[in-house]
PDB file of N, CA and C in Angstrom:
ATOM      1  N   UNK A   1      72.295  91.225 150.330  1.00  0.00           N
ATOM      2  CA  UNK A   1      73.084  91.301 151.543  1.00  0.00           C
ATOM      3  C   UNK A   1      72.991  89.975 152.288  1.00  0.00           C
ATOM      4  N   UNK A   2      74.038  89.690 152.484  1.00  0.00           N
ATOM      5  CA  UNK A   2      74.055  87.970 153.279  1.00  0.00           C
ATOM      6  C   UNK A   2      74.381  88.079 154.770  1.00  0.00           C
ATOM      7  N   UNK A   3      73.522  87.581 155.461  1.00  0.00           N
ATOM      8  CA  UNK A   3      73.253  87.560 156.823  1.00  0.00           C
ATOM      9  C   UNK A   3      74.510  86.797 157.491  1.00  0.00           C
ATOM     10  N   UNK A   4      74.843  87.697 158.295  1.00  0.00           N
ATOM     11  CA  UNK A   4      75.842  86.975 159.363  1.00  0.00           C
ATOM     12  C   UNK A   4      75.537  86.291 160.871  1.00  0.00           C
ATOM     13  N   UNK A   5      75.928  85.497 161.461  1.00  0.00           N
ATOM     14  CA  UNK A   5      75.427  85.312 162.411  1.00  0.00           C
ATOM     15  C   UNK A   5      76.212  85.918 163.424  1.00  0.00           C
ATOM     16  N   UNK A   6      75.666  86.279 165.029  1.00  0.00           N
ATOM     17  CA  UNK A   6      76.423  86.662 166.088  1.00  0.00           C
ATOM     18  C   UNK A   6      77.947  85.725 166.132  1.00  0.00           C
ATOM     19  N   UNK A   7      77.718  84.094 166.308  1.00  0.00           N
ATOM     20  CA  UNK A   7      78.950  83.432 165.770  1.00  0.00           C
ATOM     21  C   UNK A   7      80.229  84.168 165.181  1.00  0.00           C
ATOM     22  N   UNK A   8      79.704  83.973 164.046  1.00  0.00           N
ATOM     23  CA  UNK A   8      80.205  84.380 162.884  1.00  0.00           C
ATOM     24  C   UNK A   8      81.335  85.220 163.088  1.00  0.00           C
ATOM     25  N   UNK A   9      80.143  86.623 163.574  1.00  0.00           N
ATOM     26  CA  UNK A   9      81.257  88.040 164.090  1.00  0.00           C
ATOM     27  C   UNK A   9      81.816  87.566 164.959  1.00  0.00           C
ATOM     28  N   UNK A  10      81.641  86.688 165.913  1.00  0.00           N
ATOM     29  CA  UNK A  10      82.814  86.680 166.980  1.00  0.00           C
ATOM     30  C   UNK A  10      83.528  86.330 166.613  1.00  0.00           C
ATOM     31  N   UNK A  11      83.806  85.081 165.710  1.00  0.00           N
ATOM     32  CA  UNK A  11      84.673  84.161 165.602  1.00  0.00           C
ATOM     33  C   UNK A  11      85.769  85.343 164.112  1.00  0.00           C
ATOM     34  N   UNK A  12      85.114  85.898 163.017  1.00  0.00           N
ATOM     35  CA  UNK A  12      86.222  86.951 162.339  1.00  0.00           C
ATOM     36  C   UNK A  12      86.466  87.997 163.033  1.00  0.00           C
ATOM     37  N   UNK A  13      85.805  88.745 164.269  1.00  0.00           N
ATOM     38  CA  UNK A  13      86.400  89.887 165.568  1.00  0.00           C
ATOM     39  C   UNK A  13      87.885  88.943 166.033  1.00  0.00           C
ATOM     40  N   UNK A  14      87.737  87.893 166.600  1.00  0.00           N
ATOM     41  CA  UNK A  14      88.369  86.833 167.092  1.00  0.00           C
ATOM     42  C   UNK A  14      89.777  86.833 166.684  1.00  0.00           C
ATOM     43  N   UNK A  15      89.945  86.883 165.089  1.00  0.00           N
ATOM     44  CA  UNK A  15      91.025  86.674 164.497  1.00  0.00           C
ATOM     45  C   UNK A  15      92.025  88.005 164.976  1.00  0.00           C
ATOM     46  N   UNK A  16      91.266  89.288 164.870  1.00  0.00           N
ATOM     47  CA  UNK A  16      92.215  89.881 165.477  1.00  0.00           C
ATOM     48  C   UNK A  16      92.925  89.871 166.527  1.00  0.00           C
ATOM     49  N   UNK A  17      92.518  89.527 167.358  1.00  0.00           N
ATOM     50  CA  UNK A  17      92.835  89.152 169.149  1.00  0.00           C
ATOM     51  C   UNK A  17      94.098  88.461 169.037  1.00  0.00           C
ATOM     52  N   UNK A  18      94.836  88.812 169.531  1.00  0.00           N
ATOM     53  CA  UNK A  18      96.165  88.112 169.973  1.00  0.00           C
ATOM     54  C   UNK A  18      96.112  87.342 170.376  1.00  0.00           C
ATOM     55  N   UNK A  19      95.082  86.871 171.618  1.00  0.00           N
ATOM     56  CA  UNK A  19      95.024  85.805 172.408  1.00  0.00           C
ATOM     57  C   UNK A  19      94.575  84.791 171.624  1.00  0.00           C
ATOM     58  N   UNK A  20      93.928  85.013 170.693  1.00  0.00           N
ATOM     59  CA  UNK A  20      92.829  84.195 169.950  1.00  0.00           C
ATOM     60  C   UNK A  20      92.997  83.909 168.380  1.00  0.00           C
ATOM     61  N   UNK A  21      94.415  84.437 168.087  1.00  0.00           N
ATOM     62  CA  UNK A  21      94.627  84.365 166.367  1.00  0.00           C
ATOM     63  C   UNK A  21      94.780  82.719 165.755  1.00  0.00           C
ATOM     64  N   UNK A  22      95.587  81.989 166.592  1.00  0.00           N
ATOM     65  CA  UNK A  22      95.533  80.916 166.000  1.00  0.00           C
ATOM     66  C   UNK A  22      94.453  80.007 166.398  1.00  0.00           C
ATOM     67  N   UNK A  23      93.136  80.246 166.822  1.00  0.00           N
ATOM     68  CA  UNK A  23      92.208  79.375 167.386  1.00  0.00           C
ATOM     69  C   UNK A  23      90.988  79.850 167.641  1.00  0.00           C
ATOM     70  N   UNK A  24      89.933  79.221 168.162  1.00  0.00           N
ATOM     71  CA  UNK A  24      88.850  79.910 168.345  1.00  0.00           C
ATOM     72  C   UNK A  24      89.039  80.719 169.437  1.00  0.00           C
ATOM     73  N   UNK A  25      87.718  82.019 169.863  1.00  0.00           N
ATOM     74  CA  UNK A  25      87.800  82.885 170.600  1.00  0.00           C
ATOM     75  C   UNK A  25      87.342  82.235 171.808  1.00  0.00           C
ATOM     76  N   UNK A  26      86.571  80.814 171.582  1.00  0.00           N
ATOM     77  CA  UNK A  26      86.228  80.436 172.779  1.00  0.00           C
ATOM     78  C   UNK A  26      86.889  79.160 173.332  1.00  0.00           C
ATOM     79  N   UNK A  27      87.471  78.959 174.579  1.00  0.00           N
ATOM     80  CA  UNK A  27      87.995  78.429 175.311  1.00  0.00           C
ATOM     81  C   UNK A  27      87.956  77.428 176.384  1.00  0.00           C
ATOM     82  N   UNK A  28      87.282  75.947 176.001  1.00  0.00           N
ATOM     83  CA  UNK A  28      86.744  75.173 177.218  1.00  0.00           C
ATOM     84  C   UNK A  28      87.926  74.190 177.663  1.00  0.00           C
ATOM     85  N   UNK A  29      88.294  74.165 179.254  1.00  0.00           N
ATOM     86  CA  UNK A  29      89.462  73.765 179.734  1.00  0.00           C
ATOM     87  C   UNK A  29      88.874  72.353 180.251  1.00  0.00           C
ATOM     88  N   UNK A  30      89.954  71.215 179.981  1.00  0.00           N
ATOM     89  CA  UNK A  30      89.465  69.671 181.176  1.00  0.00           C
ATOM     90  C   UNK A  30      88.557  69.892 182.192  1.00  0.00           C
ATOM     91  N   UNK A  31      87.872  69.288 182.372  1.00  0.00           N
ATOM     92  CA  UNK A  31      87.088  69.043 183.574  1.00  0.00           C
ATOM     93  C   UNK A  31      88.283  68.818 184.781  1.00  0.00           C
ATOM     94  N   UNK A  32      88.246  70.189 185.727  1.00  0.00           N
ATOM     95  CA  UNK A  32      88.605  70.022 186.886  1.00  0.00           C
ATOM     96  C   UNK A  32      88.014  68.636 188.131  1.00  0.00           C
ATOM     97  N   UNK A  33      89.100  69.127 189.534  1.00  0.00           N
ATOM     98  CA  UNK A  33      88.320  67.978 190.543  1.00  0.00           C
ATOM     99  C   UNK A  33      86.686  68.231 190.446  1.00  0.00           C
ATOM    100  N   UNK A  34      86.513  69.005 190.668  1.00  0.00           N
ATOM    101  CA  UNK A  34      85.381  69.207 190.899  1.00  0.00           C
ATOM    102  C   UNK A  34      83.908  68.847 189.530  1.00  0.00           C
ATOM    103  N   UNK A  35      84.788  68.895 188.719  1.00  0.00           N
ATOM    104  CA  UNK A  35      83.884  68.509 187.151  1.00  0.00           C
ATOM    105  C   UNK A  35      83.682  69.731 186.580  1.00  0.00           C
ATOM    106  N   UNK A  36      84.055  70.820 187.263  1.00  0.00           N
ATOM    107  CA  UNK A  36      83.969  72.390 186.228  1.00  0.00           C
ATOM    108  C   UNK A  36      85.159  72.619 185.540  1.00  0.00           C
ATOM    109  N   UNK A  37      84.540  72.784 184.509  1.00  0.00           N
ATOM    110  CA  UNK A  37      85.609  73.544 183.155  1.00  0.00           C
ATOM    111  C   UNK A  37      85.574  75.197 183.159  1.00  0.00           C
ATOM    112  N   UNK A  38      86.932  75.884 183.046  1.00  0.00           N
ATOM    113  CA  UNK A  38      87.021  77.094 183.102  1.00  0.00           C
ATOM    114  C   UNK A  38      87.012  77.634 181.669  1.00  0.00           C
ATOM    115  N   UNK A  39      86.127  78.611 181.679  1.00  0.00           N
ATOM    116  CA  UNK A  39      86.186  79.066 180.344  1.00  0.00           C
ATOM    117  C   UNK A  39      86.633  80.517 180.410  1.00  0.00           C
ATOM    118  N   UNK A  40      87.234  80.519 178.988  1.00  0.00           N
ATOM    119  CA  UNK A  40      87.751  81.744 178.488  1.00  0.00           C
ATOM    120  C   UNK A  40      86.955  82.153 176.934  1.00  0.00           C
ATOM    121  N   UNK A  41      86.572  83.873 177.012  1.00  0.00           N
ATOM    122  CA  UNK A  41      86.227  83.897 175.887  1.00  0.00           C
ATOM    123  C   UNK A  41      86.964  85.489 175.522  1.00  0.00           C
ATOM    124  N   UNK A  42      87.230  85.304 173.936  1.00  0.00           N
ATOM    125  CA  UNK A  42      88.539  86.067 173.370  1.00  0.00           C
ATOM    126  C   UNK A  42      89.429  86.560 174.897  1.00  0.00           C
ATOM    127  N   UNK A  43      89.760  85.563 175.450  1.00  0.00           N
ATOM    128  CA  UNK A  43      91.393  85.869 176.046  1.00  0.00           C
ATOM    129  C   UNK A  43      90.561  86.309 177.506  1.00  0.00           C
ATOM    130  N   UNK A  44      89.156  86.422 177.729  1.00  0.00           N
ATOM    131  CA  UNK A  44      89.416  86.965 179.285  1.00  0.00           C
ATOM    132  C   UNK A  44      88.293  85.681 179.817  1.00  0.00           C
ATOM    133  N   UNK A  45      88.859  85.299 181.151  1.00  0.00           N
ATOM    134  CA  UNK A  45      88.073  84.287 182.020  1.00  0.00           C
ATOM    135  C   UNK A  45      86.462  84.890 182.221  1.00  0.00           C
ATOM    136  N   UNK A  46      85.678  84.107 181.349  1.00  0.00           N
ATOM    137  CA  UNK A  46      84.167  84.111 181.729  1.00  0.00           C
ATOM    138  C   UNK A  46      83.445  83.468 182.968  1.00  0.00           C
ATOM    139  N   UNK A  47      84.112  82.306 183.596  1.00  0.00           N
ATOM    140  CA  UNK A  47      83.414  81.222 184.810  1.00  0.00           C
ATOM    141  C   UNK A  47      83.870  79.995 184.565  1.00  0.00           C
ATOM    142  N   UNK A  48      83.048  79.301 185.435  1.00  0.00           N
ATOM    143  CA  UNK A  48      83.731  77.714 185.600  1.00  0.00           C
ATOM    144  C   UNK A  48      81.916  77.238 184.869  1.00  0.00           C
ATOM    145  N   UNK A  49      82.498  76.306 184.132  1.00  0.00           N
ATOM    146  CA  UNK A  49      81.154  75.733 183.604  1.00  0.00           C
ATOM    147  C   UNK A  49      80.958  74.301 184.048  1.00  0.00           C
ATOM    148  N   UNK A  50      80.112  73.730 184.493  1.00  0.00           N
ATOM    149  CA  UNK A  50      79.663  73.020 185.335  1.00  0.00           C
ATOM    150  C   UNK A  50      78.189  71.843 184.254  1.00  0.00           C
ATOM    151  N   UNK A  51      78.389  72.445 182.901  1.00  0.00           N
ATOM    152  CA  UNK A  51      77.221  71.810 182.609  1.00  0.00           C
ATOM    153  C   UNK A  51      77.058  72.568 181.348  1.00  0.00           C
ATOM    154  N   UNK A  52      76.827  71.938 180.326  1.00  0.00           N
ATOM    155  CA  UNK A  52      76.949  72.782 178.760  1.00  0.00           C
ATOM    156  C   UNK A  52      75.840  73.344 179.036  1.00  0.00           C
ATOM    157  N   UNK A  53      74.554  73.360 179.840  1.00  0.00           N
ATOM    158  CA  UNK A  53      73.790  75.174 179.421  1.00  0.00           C
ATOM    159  C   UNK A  53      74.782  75.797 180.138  1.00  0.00           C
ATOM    160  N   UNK A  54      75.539  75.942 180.912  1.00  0.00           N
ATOM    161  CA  UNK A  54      76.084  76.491 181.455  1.00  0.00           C
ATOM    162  C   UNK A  54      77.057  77.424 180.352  1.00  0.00           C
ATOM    163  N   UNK A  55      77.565  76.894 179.353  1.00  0.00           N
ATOM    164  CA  UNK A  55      78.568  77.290 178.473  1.00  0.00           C
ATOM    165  C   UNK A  55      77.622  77.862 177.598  1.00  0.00           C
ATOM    166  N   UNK A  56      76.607  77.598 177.359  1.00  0.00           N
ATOM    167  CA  UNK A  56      75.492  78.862 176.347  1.00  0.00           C
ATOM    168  C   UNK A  56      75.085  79.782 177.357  1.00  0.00           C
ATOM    169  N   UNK A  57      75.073  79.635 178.483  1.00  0.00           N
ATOM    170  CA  UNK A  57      74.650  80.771 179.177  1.00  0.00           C
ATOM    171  C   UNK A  57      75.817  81.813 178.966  1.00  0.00           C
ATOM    172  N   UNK A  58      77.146  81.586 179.106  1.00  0.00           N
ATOM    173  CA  UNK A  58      78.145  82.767 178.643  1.00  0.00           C
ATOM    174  C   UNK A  58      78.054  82.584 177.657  1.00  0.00           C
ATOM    175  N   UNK A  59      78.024  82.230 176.619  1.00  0.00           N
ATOM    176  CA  UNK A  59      77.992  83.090 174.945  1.00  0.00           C
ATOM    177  C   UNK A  59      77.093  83.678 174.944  1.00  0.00           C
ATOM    178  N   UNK A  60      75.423  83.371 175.388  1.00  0.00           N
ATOM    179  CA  UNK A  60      74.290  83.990 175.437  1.00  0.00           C
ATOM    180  C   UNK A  60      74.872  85.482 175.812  1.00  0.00           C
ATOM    181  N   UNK A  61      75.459  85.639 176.625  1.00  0.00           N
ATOM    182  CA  UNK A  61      76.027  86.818 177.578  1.00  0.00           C
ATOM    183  C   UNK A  61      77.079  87.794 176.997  1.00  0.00           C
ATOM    184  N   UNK A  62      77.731  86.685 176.249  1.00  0.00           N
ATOM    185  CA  UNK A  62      78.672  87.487 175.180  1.00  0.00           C
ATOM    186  C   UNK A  62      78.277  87.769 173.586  1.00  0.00           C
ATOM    187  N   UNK A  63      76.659  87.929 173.670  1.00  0.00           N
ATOM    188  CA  UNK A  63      76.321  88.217 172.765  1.00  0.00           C
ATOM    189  C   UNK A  63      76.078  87.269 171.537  1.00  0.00           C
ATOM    190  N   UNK A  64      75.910  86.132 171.800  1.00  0.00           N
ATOM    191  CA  UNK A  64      75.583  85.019 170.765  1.00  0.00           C
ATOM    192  C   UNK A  64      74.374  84.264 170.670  1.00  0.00           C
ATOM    193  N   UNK A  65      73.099  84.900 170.844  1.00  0.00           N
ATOM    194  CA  UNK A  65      71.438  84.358 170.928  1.00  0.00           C
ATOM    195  C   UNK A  65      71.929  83.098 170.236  1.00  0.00           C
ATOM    196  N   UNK A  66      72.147  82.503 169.231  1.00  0.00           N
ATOM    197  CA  UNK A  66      72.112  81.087 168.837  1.00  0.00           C
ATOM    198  C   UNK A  66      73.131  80.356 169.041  1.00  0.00           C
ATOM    199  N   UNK A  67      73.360  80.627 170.535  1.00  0.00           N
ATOM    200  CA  UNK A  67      74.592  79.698 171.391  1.00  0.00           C
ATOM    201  C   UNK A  67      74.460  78.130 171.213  1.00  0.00           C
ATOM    202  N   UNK A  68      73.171  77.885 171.467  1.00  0.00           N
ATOM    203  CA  UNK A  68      72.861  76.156 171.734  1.00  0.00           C
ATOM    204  C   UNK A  68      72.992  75.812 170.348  1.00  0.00           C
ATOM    205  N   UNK A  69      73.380  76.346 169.518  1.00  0.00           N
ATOM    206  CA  UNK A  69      73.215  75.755 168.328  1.00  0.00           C
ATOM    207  C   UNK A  69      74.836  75.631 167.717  1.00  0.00           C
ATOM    208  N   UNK A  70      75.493  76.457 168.490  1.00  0.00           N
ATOM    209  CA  UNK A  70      77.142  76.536 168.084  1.00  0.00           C
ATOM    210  C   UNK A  70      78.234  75.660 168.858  1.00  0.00           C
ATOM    211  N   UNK A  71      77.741  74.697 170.055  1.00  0.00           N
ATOM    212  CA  UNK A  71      78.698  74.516 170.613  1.00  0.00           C
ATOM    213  C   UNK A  71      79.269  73.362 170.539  1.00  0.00           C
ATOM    214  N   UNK A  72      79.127  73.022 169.079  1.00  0.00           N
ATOM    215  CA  UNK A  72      79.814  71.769 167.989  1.00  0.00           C
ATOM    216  C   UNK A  72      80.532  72.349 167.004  1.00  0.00           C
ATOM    217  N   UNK A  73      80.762  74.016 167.173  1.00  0.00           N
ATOM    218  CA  UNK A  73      81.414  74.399 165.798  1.00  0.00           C
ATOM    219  C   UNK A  73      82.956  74.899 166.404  1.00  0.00           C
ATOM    220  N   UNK A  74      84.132  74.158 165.865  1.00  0.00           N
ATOM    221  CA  UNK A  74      85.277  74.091 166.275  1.00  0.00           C
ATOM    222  C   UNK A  74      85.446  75.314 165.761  1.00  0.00           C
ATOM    223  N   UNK A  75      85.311  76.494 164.587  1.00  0.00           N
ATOM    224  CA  UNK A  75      86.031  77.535 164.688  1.00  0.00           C
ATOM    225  C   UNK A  75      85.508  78.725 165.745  1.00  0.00           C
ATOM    226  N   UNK A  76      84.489  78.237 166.527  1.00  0.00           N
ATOM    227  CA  UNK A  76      83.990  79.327 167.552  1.00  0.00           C
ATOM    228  C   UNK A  76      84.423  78.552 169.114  1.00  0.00           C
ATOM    229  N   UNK A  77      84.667  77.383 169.469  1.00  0.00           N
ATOM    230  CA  UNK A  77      84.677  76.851 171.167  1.00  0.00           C
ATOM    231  C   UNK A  77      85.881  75.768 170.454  1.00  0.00           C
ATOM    232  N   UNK A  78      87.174  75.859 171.767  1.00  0.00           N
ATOM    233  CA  UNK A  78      88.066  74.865 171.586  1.00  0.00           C
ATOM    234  C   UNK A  78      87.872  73.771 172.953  1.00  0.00           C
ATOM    235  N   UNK A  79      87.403  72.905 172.568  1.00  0.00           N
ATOM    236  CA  UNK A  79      87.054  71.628 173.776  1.00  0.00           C
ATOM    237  C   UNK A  79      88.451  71.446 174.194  1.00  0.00           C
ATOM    238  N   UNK A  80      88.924  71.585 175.179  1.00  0.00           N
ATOM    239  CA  UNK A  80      90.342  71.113 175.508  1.00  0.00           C
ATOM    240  C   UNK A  80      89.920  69.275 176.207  1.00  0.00           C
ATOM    241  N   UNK A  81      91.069  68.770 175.617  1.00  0.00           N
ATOM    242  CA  UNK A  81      90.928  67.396 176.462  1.00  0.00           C
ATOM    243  C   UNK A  81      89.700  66.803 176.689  1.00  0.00           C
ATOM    244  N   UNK A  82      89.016  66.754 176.138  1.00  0.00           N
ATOM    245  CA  UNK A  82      87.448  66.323 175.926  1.00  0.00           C
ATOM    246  C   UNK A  82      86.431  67.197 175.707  1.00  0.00           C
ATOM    247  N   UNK A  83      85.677  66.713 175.154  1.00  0.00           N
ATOM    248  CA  UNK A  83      84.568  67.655 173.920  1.00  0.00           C
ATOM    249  C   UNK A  83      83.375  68.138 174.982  1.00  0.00           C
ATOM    250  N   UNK A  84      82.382  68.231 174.400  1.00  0.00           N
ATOM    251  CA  UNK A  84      80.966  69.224 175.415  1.00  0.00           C
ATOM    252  C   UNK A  84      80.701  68.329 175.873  1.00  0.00           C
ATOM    253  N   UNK A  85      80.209  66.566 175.454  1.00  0.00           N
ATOM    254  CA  UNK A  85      79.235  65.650 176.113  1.00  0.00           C
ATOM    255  C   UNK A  85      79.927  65.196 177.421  1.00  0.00           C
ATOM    256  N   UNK A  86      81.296  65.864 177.702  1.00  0.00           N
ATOM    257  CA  UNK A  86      82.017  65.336 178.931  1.00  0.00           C
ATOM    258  C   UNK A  86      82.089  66.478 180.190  1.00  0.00           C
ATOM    259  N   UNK A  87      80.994  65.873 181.312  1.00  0.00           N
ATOM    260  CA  UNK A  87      81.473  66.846 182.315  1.00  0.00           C
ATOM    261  C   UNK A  87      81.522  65.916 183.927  1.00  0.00           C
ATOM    262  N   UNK A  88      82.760  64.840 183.744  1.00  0.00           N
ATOM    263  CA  UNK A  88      83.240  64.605 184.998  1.00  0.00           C
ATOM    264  C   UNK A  88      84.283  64.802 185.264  1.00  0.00           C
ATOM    265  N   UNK A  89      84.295  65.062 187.063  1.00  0.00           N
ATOM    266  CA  UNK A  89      85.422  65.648 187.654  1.00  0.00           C
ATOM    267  C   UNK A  89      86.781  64.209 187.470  1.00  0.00           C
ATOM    268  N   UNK A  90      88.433  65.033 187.479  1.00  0.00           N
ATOM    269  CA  UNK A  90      89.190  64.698 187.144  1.00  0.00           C
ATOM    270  C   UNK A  90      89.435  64.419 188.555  1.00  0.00           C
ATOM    271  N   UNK A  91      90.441  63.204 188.590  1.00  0.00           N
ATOM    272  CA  UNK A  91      91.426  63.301 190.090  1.00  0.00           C
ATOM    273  C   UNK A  91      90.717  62.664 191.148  1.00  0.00           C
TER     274      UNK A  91
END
């Protein structure tokens, strides 16, 4: 039996989702004025993230214990307009 990870399931749960079929289930938006990115995970608004623990703290939440270890894997988090190592405010 081959071990799946929490990832994993989200990201093949994921595919079903309408919101989420052509892309990952998770959702990181530009750095606003303020430098927070709004995240979405499978299709519903989780918070404004302010700081990548910040963005393992909601997967942690949505059920993904080996968050810090996923948030370089493009089929689970879509970096919009700049990737994780970027969190300054726009404008």
């Amino acid at each position: 039996m081959r071990f799946e990870s929490a990832a994993r399931r989200m990201i093949r749960a994921a595919r079903g989702h309408p919101e989420t079929m052509e892309g990952a289930p998770v959702i990181v938006q530009p750095p606003g004025p303020d430098g927070g990115r709004r995240v979405t995970i499978r299709g519903e608004y989780v918070g404004i993230a302010y700081h990548l623990l910040d963005i393992v703290e909601f997967l942690r939440r949505a059920g993904l214990p080996e968050a810090s270890t996923t948030v370089d894997d493009p089929e689970l988090i879509e970096w919009r307009g700049i990737g994780p190592r970027a969190w300054t405010a726009t404008g």
